[in-house]
Protein backbone atom coordinates (compact mmCIF):
# COMPACT_ATOMS: atom_id res chain seq x y z
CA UNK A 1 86.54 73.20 92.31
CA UNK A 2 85.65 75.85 94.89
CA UNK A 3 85.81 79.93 93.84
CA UNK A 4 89.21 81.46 95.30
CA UNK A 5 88.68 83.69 97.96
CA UNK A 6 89.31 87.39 97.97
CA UNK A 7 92.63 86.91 99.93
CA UNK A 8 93.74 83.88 97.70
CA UNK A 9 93.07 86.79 94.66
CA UNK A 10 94.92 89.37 96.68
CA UNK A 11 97.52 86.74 96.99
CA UNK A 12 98.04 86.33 93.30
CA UNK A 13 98.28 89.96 92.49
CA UNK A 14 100.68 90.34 95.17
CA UNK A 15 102.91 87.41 93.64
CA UNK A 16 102.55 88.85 90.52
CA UNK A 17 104.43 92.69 91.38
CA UNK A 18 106.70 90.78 93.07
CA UNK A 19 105.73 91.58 96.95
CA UNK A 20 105.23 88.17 98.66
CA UNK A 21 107.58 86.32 101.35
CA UNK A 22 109.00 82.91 100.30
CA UNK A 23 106.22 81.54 102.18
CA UNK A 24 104.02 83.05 100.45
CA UNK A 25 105.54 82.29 96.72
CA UNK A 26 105.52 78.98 97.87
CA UNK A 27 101.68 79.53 98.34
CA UNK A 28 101.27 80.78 95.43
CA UNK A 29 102.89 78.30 93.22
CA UNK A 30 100.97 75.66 94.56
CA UNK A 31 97.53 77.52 93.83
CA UNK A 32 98.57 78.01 90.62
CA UNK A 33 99.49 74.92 89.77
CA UNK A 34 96.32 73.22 91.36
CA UNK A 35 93.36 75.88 90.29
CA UNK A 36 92.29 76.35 86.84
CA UNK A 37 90.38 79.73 87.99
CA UNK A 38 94.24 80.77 90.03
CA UNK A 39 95.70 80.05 86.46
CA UNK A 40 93.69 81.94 84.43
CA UNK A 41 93.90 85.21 86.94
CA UNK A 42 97.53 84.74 87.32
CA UNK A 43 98.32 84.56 83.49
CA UNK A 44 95.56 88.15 83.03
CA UNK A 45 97.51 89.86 85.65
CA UNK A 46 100.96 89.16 84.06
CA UNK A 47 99.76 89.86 80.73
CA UNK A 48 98.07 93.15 82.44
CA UNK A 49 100.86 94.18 84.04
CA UNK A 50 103.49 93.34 81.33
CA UNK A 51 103.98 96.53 79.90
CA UNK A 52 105.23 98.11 83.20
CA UNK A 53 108.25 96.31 82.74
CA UNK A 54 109.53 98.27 80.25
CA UNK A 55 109.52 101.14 83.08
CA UNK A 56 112.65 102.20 84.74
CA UNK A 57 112.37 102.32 88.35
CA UNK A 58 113.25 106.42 89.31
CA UNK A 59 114.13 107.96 92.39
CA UNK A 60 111.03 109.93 94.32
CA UNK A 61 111.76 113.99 93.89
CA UNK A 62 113.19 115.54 97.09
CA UNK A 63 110.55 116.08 99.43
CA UNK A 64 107.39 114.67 97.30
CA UNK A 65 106.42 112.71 100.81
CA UNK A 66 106.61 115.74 103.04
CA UNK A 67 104.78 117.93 99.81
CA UNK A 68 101.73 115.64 99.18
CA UNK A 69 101.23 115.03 103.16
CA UNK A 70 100.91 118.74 103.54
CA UNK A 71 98.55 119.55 100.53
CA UNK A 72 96.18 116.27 101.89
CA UNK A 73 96.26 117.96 105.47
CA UNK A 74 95.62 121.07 103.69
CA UNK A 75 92.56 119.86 101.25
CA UNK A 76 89.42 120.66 103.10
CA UNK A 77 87.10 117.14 103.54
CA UNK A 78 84.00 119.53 103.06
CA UNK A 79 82.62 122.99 103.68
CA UNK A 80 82.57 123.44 107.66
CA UNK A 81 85.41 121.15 108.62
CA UNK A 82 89.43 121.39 107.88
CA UNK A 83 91.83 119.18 108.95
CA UNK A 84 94.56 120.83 111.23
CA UNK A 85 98.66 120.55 111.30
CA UNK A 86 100.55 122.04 113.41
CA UNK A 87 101.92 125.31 113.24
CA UNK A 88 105.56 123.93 112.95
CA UNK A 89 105.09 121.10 110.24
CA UNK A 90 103.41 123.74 108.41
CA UNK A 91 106.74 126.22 108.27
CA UNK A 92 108.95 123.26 107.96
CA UNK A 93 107.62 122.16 104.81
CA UNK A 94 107.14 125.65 103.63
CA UNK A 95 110.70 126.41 104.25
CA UNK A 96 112.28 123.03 102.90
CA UNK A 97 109.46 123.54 99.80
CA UNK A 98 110.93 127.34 98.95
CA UNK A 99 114.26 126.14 97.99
């Protein structure tokens, strides 16, 4: 039996959070079925990621996008250099961040 390869692995995680096309599932099921080493990461991940279940999907707060973009634009990458945004994205996010 040959290793899995890193995008057969990605594959499985992706199955198991529920993000793959049919095609895909399809793929996946039949890895799973035929590859002791696909079987034994599929059954960690589920066990892993079992307890996120129990988590209630909620809805993102008003304007966390717009927020985190501007404080990553903000955050200087190191001493001498700072990345720019424009003058307007900068008071639009102020204003719609104020109220």
């Amino acid at each position: 039996m040959r290793p899995l390869k890193n995008r057969q692995k990605e594959l499985l995680f992706d199955y198991c959070v529920g993000i793959t096309s049919e095609k895909e599932t399809a793929k996946v099921k039949e890895l799973i079925s035929s590859n002791k080493e696909a079987t034994k990461i599929h059954r960690k991940l589920k066990t892993a990621l079992a307890p996120l279940e129990s988590i209630r999907p909620e809805l993102c707060p008003n304007l966390l996008a717009e927020r985190t973009i501007f404080w990553i634009l903000s955050t200087p990458v190191d001493s001498n250099y700072q990345l720019q945004i424009s003058k307007q994205t900068q008071s639009d996010i102020a204003l719609a961040t104020s109220t």
